[in-house]
Structure formats: structure tokens, C-alpha cells
C-alpha atoms as a PDB file:
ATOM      1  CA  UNK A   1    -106.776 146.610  17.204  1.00  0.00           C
ATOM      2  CA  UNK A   2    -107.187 150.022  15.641  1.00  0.00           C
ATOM      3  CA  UNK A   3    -106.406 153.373  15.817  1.00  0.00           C
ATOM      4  CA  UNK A   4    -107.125 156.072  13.159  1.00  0.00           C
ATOM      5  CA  UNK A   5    -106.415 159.421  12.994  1.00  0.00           C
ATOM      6  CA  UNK A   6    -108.892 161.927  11.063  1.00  0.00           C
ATOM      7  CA  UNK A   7    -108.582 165.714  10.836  1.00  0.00           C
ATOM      8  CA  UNK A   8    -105.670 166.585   9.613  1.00  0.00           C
ATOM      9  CA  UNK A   9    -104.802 169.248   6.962  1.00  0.00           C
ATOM     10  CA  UNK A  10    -103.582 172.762   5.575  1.00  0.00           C
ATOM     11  CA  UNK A  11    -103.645 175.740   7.754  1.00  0.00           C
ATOM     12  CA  UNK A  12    -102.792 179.563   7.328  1.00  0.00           C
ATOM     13  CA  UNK A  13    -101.182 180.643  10.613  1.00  0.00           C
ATOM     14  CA  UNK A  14    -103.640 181.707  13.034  1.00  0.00           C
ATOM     15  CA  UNK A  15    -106.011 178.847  12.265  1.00  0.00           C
ATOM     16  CA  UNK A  16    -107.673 176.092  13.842  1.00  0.00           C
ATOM     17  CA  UNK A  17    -107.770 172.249  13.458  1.00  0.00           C
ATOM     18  CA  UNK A  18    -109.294 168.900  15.120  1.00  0.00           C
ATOM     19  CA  UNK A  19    -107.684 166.015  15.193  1.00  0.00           C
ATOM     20  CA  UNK A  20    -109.850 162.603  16.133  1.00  0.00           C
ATOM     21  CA  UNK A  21    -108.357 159.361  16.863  1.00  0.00           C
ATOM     22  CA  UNK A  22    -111.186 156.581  16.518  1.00  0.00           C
ATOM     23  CA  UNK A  23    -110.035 153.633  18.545  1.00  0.00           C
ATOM     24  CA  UNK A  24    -111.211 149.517  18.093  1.00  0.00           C
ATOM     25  CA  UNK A  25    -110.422 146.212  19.698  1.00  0.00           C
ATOM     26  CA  UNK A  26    -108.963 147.720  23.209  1.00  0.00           C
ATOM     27  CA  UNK A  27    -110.763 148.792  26.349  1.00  0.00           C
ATOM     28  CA  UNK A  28    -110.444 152.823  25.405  1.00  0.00           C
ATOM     29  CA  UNK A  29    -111.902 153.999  29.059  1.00  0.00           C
ATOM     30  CA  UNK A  30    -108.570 151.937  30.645  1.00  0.00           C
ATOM     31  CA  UNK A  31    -105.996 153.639  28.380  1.00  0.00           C
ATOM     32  CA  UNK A  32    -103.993 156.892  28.729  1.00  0.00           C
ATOM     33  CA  UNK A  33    -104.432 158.464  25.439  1.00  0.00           C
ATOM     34  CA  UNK A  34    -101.311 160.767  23.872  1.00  0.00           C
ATOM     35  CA  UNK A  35    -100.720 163.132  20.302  1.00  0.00           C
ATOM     36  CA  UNK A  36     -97.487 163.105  19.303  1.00  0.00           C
ATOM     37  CA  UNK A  37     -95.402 164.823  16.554  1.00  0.00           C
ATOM     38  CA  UNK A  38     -92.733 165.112  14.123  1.00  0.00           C
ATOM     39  CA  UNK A  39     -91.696 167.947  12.101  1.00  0.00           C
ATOM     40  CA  UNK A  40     -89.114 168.718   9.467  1.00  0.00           C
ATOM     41  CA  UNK A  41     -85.791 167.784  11.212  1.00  0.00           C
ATOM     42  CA  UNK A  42     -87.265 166.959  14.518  1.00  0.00           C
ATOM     43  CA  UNK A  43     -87.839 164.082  16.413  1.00  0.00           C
ATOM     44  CA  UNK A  44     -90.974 162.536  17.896  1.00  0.00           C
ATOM     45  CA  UNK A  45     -92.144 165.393  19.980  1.00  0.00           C
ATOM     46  CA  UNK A  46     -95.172 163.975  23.004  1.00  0.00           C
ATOM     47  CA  UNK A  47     -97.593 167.159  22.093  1.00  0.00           C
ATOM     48  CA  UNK A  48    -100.224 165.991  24.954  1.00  0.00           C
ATOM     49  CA  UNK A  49    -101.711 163.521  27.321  1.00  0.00           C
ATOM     50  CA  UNK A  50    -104.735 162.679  28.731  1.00  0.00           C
ATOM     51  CA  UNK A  51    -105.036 160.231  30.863  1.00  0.00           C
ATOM     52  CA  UNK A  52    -107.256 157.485  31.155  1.00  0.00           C
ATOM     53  CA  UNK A  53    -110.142 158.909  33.522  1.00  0.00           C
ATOM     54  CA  UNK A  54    -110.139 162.134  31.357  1.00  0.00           C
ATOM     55  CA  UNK A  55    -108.595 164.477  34.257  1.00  0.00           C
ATOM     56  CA  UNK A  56    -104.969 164.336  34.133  1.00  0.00           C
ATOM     57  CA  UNK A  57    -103.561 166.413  31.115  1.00  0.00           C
ATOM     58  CA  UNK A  58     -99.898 167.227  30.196  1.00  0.00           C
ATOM     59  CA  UNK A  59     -98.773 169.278  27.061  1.00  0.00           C
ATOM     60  CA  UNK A  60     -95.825 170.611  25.747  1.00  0.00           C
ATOM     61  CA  UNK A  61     -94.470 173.572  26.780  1.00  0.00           C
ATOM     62  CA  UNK A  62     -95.052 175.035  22.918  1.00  0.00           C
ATOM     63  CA  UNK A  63     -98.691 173.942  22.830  1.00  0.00           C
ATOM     64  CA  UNK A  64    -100.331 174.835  25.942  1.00  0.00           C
ATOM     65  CA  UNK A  65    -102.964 177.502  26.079  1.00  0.00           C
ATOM     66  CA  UNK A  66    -103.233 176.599  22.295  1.00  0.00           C
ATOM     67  CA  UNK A  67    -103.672 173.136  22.288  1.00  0.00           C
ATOM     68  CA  UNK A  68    -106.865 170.889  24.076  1.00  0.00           C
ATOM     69  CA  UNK A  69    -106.544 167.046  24.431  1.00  0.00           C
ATOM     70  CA  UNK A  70    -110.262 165.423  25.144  1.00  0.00           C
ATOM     71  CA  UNK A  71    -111.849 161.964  24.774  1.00  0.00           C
ATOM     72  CA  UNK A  72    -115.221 160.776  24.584  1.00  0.00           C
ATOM     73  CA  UNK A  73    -115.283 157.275  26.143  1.00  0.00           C
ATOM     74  CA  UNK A  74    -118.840 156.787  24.505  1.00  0.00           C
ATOM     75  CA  UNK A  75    -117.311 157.249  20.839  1.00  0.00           C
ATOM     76  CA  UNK A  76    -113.854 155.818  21.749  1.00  0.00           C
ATOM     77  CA  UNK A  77    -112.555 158.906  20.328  1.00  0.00           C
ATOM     78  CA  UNK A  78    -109.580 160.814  21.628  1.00  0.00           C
ATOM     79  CA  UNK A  79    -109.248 164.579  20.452  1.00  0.00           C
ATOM     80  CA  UNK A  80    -107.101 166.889  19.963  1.00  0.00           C
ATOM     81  CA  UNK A  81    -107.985 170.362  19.431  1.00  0.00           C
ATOM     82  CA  UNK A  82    -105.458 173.115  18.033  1.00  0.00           C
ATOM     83  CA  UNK A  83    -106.079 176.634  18.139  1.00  0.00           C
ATOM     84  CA  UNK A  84    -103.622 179.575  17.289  1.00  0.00           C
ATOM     85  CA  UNK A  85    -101.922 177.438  14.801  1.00  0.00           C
ATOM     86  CA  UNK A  86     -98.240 178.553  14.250  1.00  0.00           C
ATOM     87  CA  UNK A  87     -95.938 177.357  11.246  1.00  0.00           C
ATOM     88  CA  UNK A  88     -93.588 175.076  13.862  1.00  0.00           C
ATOM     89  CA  UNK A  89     -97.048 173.278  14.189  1.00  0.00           C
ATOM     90  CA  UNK A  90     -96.880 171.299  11.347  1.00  0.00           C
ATOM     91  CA  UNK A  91     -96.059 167.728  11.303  1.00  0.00           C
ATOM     92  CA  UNK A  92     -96.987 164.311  11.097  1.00  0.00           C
ATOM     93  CA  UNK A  93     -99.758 164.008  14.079  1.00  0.00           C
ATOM     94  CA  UNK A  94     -99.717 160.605  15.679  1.00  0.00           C
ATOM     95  CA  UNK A  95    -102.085 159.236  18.308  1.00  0.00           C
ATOM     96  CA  UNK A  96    -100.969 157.222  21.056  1.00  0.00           C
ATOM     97  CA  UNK A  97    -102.782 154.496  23.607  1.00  0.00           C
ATOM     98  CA  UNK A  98    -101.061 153.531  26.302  1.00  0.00           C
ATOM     99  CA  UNK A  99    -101.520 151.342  29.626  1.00  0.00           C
ATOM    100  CA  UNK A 100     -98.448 150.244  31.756  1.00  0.00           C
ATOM    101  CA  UNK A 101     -99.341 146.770  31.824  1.00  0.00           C
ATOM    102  CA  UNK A 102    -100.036 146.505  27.974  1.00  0.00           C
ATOM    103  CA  UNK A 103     -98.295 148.467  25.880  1.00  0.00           C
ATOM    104  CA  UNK A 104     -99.060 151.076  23.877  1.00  0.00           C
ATOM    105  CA  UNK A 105    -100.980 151.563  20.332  1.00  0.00           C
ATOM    106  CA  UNK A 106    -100.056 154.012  17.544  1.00  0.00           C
ATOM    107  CA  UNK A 107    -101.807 155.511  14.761  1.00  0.00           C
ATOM    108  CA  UNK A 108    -100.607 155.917  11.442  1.00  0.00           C
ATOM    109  CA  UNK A 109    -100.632 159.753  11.314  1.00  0.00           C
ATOM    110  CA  UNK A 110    -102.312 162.395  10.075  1.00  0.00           C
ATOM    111  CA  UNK A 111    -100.405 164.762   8.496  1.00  0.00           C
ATOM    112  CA  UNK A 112    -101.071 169.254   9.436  1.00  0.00           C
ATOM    113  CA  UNK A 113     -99.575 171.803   7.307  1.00  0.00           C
ATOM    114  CA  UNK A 114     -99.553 175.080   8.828  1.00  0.00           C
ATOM    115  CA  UNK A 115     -98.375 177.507   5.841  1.00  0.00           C
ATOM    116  CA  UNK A 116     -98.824 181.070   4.614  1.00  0.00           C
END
């Protein structure tokens, strides 16, 4: 089993990243895929969901209208795609898998810096 997280980086405020999470050794299509995300004094913070038929989204309250979670079952590739970038953005950006009847799968992070 794998996940990976790519995309991750140093932003001025007001910018743009993409995170991709490139999954292996699950069935991707049969997952509900999450971000997640700590910052500087904060906890693990769920940032957004998707779940596993690519319909149902949730996102945190500080993220939405900014923030678009996406997956592409034929790349078994969850996105995440942030917009609008603020400084209380940056953080350690995990990805998640997760199906009730089998756990869950994490990433190792991928670390955005959103700085003047």
C-alpha cells in the first residue's frame, strides 16, 4: 500500500497550489479520499473530503470557496486544489483513504508554506 503526496511548496499570499496524492495497492474507486492539516500550534485539522463516488464533498469552514478536492479514478489520484492562499494555510498537508470496513491510509505529507 501507498500513498504519496506531490505538490507541495512556498506561496506568497494570494497564490495558488495543487496538491496530488498518487495511491497503490488499494481499490482507490471504493475509498473516501480526505486532506488534512497541521499548522504551527494546531492540531490535525480535516481540510476536505471527497467521497468515494466523487460527489459528496465536505470542507472546512476556512477553506471553502478557496479550496477544490477532486479525484481521477483512472490515475488513482486524489487532488486537492488551493486557490486564494492565506498565511493560516500553511502546514503539513496529509492525504487520507478511508473505507468503514478497512481502515484508513495516510500519506506522509507534503509540506505548503504560504509566506510574504
Amino acid at each position: 500500500v501507498r500513498v504519496v503526496e506531490f505538490g507541495g511548496g512556498s506561496v506568497q499570499p494570494g497564490g495558488a497550489l495543487r496538491l496530488s496524492c498518487v495511491v497503490s495497492g488499494f481499490p482507490f474507486s471504493r475509498y473516501v479520499m480526505g486532506w488534512y492539516r497541521t499548522g504551527p500550534g494546531k492540531e490535525r485539522e480535516q481540510v476536505a473530503v471527497l467521497g468515494s463516488a466523487g460527489r459528496n464533498t465536505d470542507y472546512h469552514p476556512a477553506v471553502k470557496g478557496r479550496f477544490t478536492i477532486s479525484r481521477d479514478t483512472s490515475k488513482n489520484t486524489a487532488y486537492l486544489q488551493m486557490n486564494s492562499l492565506q498565511l493560516e494555510d500553511t502546514g503539513v498537508y496529509y492525504c487520507n483513504a478511508a473505507r468503514n470496513d478497512a481502515g484508513s491510509y495516510w500519506g506522509n505529507g507534503t509540506q505548503v508554506t504560504v509566506s510574504s
